[in-house]
Protein backbone atom coordinates (compact mmCIF):
# COMPACT_ATOMS: atom_id res chain seq x y z
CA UNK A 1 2.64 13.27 -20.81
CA UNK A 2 2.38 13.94 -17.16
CA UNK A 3 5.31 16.03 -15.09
CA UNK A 4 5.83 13.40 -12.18
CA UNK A 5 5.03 9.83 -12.86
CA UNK A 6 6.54 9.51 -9.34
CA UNK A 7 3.89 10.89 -8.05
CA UNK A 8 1.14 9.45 -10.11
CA UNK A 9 2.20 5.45 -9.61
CA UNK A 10 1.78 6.66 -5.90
CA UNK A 11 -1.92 8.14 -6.19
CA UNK A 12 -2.98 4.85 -7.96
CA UNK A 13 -0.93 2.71 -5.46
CA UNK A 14 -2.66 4.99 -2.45
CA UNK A 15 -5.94 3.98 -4.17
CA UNK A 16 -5.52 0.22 -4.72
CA UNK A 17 -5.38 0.77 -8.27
CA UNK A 18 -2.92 0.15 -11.50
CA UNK A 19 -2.57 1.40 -14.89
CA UNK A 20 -5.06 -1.33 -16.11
CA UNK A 21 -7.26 -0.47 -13.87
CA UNK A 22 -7.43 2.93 -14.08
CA UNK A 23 -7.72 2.93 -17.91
CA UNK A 24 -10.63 0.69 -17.64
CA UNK A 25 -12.12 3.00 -15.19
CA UNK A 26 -11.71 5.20 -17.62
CA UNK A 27 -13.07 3.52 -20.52
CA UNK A 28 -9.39 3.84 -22.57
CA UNK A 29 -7.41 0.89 -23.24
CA UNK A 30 -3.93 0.79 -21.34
CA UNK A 31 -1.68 1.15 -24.01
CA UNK A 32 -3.88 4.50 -24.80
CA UNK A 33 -3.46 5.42 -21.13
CA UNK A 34 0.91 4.65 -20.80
CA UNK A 35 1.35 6.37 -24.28
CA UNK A 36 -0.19 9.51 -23.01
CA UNK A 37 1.54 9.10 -19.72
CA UNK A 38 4.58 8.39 -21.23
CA UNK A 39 5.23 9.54 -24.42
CA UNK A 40 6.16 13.46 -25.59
CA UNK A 41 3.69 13.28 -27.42
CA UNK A 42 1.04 11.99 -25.35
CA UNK A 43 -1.43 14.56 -24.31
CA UNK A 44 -4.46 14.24 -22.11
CA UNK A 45 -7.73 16.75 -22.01
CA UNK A 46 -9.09 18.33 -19.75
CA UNK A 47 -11.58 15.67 -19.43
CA UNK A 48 -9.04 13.11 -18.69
CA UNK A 49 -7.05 14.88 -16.18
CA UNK A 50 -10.47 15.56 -14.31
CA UNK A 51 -11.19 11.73 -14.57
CA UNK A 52 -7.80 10.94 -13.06
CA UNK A 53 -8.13 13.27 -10.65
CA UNK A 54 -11.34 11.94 -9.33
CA UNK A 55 -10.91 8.52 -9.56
CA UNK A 56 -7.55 8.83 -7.61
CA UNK A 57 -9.22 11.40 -5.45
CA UNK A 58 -6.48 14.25 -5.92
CA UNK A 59 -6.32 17.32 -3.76
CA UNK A 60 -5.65 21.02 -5.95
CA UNK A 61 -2.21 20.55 -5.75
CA UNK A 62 -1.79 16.91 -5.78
CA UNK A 63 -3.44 17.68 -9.34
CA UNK A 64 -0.97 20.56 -10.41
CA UNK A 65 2.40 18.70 -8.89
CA UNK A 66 1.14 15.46 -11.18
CA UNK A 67 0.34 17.09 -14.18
CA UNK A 68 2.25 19.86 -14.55
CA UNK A 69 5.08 19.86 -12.06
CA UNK A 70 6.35 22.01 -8.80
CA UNK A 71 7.24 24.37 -11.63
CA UNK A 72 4.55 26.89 -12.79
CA UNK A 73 4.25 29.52 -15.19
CA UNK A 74 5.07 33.22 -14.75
CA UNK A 75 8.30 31.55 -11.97
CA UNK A 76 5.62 30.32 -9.73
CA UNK A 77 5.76 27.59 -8.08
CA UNK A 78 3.93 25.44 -5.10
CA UNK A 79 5.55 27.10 -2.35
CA UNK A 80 3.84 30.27 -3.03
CA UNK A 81 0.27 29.33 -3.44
CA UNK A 82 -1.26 29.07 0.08
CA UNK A 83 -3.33 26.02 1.51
């Protein structure tokens, strides 16, 4: 499961892609790619995210607000990581 599906559905939209299409381009079938998307359960691997990542070509922290949220461990958060 990914933090901000917000987000995401605007990477692939920025990219002229869908779900379908990125699934294929990721050689997973689309019901693979919404469960882990979706679904508590639903985790992707490192290798995944990377794919994702590349195929929607997504800056550092386009890639940690997506996956896993503004939020970050330790009380971190986006605000104090500079650019």
């Amino acid at each position: 499961m990914i933090a901000n599906v917000k987000e995401f559905e605007k990477k692939l939209i920025d990219n002229d892609l869908n779900r379908k299409l990125l699934a294929k381009e990721m050689h997973i079938s689309p019901t693979t790619l919404t469960t882990k998307l979706e679904k508590e359960e639903g985790d992707f691997k490192l290798s995944e995210m990377i794919a994702i990542a590349q195929i929607t070509k997504m800056n550092e922290q386009e890639f940690i607000l997506i996956f896993f949220g503004e939020n970050l461990s330790f009380n971190e958060n986006l605000k104090n990581i500079p650019v």
